[in-house]
C-alpha atoms as a PDB file:
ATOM      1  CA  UNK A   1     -24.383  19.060  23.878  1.00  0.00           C
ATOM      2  CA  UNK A   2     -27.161  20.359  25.973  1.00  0.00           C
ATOM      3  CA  UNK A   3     -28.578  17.786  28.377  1.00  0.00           C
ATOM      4  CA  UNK A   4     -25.843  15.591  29.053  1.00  0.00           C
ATOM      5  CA  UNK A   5     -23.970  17.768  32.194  1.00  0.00           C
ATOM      6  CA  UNK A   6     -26.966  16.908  34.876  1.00  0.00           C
ATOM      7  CA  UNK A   7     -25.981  19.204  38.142  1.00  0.00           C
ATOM      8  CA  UNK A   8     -28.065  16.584  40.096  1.00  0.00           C
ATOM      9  CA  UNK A   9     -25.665  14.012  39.347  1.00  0.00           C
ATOM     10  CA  UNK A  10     -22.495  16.238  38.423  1.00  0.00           C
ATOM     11  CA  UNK A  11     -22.362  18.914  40.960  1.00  0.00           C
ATOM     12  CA  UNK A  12     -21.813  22.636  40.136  1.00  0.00           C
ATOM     13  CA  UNK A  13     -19.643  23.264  37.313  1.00  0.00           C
ATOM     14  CA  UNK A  14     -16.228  25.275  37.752  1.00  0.00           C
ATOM     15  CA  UNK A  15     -14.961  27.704  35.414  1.00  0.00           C
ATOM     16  CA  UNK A  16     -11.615  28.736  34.403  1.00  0.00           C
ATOM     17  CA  UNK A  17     -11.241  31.166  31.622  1.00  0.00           C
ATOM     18  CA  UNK A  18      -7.288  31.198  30.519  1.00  0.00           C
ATOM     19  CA  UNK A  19      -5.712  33.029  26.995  1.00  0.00           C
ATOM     20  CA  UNK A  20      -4.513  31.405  24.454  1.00  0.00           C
ATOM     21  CA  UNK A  21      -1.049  30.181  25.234  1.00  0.00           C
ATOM     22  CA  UNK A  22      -0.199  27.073  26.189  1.00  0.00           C
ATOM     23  CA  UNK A  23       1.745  27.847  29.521  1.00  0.00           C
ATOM     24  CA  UNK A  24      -1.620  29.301  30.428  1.00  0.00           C
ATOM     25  CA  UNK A  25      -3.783  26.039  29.706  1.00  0.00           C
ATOM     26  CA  UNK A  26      -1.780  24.200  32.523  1.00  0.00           C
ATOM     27  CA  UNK A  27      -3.472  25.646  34.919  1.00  0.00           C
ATOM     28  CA  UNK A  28      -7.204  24.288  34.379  1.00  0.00           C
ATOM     29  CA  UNK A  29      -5.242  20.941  33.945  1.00  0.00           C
ATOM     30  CA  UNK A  30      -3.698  21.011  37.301  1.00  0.00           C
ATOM     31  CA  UNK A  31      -6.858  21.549  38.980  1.00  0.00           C
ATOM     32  CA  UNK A  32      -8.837  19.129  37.498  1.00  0.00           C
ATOM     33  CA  UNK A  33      -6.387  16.458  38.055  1.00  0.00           C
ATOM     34  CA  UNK A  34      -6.003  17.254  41.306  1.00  0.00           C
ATOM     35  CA  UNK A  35      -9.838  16.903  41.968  1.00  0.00           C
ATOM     36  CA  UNK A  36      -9.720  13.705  40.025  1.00  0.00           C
ATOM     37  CA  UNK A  37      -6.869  12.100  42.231  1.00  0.00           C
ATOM     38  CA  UNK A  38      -8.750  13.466  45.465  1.00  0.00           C
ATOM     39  CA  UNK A  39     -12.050  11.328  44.049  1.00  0.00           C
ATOM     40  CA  UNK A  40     -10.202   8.040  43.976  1.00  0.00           C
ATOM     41  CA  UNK A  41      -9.895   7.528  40.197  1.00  0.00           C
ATOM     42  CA  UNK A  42      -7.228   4.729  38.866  1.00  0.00           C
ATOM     43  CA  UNK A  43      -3.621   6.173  37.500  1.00  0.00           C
ATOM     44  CA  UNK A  44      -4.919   5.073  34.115  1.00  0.00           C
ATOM     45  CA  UNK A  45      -8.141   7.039  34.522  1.00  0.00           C
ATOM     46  CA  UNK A  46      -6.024   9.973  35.322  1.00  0.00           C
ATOM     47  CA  UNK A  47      -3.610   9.706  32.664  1.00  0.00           C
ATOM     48  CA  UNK A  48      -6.176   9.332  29.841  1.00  0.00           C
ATOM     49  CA  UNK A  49      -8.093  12.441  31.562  1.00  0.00           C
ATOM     50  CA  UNK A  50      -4.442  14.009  31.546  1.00  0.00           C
ATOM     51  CA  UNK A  51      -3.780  13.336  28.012  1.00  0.00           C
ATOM     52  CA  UNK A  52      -7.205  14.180  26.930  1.00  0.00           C
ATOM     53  CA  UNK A  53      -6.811  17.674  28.691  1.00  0.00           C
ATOM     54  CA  UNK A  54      -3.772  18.110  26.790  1.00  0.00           C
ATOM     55  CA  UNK A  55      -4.983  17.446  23.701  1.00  0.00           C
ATOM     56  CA  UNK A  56      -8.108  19.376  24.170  1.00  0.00           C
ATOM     57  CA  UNK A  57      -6.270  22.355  24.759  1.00  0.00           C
ATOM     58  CA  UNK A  58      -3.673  22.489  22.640  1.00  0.00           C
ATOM     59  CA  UNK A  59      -6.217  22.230  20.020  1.00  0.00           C
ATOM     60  CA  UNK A  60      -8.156  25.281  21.430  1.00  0.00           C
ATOM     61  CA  UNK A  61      -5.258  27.462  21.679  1.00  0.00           C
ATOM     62  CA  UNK A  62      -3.015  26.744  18.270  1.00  0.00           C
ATOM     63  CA  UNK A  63      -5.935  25.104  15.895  1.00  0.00           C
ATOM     64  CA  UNK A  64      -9.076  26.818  17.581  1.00  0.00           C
ATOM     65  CA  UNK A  65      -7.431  30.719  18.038  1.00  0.00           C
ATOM     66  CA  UNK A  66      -4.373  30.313  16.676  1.00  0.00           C
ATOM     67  CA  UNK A  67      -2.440  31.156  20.008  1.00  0.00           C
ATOM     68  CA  UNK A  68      -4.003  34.721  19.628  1.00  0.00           C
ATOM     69  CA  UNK A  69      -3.433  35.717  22.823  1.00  0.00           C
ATOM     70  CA  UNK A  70      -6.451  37.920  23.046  1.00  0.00           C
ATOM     71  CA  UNK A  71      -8.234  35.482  22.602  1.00  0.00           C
ATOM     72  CA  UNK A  72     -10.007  32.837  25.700  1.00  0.00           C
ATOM     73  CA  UNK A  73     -10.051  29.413  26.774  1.00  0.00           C
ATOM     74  CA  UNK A  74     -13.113  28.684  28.488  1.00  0.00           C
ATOM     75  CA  UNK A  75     -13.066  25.765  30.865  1.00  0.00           C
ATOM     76  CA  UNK A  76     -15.671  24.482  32.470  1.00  0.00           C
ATOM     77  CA  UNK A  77     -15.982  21.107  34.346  1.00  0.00           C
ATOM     78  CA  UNK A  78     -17.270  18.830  37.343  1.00  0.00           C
ATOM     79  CA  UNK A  79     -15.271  15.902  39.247  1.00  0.00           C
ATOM     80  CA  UNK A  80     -17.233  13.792  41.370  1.00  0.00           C
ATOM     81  CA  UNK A  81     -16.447  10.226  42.386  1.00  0.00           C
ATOM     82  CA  UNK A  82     -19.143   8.880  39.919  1.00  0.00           C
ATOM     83  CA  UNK A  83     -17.553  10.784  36.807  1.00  0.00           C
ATOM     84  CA  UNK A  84     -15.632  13.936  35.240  1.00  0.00           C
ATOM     85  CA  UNK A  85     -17.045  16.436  33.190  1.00  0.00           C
ATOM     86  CA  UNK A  86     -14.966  18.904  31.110  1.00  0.00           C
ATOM     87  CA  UNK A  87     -16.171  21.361  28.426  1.00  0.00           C
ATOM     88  CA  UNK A  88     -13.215  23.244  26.301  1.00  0.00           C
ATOM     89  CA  UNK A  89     -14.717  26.107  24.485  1.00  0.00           C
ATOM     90  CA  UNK A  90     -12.420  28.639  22.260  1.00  0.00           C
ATOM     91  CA  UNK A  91     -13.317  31.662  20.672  1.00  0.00           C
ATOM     92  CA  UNK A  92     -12.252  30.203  17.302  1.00  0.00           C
ATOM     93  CA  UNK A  93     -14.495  29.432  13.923  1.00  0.00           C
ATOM     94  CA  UNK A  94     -14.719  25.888  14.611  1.00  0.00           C
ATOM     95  CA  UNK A  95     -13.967  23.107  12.822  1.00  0.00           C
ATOM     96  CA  UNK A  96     -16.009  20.070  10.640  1.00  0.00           C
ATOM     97  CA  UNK A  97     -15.399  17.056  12.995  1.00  0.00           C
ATOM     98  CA  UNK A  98     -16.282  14.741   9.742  1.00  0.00           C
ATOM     99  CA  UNK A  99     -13.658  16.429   7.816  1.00  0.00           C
ATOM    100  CA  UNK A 100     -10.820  15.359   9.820  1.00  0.00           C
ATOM    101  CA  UNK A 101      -8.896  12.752   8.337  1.00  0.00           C
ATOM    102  CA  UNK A 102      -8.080   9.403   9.474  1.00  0.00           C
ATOM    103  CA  UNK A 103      -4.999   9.337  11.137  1.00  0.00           C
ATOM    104  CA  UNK A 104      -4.675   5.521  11.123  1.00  0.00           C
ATOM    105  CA  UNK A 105      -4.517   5.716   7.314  1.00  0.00           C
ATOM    106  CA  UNK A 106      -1.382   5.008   5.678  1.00  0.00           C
ATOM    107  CA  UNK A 107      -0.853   8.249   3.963  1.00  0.00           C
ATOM    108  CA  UNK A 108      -1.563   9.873   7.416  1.00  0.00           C
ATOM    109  CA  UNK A 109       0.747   7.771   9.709  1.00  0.00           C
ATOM    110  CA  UNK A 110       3.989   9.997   9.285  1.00  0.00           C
ATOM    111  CA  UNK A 111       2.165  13.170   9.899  1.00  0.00           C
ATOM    112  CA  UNK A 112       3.247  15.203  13.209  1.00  0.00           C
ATOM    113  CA  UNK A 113      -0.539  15.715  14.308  1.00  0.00           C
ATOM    114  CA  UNK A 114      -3.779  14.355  13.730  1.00  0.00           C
ATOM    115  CA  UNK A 115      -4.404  11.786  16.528  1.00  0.00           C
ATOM    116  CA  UNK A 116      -5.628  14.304  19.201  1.00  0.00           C
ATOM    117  CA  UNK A 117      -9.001  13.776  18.974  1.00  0.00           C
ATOM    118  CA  UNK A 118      -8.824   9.806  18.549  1.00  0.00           C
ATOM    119  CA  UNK A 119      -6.607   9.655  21.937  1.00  0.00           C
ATOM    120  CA  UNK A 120      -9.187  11.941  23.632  1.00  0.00           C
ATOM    121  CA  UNK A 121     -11.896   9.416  22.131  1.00  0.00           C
ATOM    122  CA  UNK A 122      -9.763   5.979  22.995  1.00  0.00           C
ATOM    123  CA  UNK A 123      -9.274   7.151  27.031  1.00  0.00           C
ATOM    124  CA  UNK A 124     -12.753   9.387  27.488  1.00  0.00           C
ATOM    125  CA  UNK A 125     -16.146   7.727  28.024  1.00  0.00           C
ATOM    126  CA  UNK A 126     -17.598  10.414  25.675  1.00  0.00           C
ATOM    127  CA  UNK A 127     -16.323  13.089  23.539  1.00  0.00           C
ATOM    128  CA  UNK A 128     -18.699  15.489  21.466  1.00  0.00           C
ATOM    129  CA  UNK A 129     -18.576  18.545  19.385  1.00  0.00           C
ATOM    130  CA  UNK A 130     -20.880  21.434  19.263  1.00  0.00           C
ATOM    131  CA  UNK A 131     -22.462  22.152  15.722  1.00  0.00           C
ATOM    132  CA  UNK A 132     -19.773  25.012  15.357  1.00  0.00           C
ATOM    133  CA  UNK A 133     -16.863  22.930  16.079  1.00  0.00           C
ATOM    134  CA  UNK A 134     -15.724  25.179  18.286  1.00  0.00           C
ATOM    135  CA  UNK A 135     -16.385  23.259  22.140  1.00  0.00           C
ATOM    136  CA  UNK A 136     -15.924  19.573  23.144  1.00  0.00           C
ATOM    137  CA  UNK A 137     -17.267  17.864  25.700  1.00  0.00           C
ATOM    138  CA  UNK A 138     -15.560  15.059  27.414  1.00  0.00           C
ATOM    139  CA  UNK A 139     -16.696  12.503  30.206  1.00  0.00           C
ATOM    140  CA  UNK A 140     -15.011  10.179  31.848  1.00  0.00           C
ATOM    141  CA  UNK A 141     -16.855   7.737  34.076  1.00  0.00           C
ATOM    142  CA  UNK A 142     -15.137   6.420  37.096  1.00  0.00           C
ATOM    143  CA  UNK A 143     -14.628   2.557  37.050  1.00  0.00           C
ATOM    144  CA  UNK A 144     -14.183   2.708  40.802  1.00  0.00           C
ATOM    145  CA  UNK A 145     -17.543   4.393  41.669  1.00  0.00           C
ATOM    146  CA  UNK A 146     -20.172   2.314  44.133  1.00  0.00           C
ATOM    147  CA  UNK A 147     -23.784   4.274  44.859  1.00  0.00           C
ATOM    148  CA  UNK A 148     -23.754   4.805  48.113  1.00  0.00           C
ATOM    149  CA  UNK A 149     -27.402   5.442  49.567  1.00  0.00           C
ATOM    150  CA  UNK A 150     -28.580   8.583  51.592  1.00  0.00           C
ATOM    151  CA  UNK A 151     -25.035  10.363  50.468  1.00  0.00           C
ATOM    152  CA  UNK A 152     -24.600  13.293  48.851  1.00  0.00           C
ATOM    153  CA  UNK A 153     -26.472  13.322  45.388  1.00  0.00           C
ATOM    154  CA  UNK A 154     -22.849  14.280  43.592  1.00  0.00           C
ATOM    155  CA  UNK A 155     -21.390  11.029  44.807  1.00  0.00           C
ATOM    156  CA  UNK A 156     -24.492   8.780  43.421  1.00  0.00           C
END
């Protein structure tokens, strides 16, 4: 996942470090919305980033440490008019992204859970995993973004 958050372009990354409860993982939510409204993205932009926040973290706090609550969130991101940048890390053993199984399969359709990570890829521009499993990386470009020239190299 190295290599694709470029502070040139992206700006200097925030961090928020939260434990593992989900009241707790609101809070990195609310800011990065809020930064994403501010930068002019469409209500569908924000409610995919929304959702994919949600998602994201729920998965690092029940699936990733298993709501251990001494266990830690890490969230870093960027917003910027040209695009969002969130990293989720957990303190967890990671998962096999290949091993996940296909929620739009018939045998998986009635299942509770499962479709996290296919929203987060259906609304984000770009969703990876590290080797371990255990951090995703999410970017959402911002359809509404025009280069502006001799303006501040975040909003290129």
């Amino acid at each position: 996942m190295q290599g694709v958050y470029d502070p040139s372009i992206d700006g200097p990354l925030q961090e928020i470090v939260v434990p593992s409860e989900l009241a707790a993982a609101k809070r990195p939510e609310q800011y990065i919305l809020e930064e994403v409204q501010r930068c002019g993205y469409t209500d569908e932009a924000v409610f995919g980033i929304k959702l994919s926040l949600e998602e994201a973290m729920t998965n690092a706090v029940r699936h990733g440490n298993r709501s251990d609550k001494n266990k830690r969130v890490t969230v870093r991101y960027a917003v910027t008019p040209r695009r969002t940048v969130i990293m989720i890390a957990d303190e967890g053993p990671g998962f096999l992204f290949d091993a996940l199984p296909d929620p739009t399969r018939p045998e998986n359709l009635e299942r509770p859970n499962g479709r996290g990570v296919m929203l987060m890829r259906a609304y984000m521009t770009r969703v990876e995993f590290n080797g371990r499993g255990n951090e995703v990386l999410m970017i959402k470009e911002n359809e509404r973004w025009q280069p502006q020239t001799g303006s501040n190299p975040t909003d290129r």
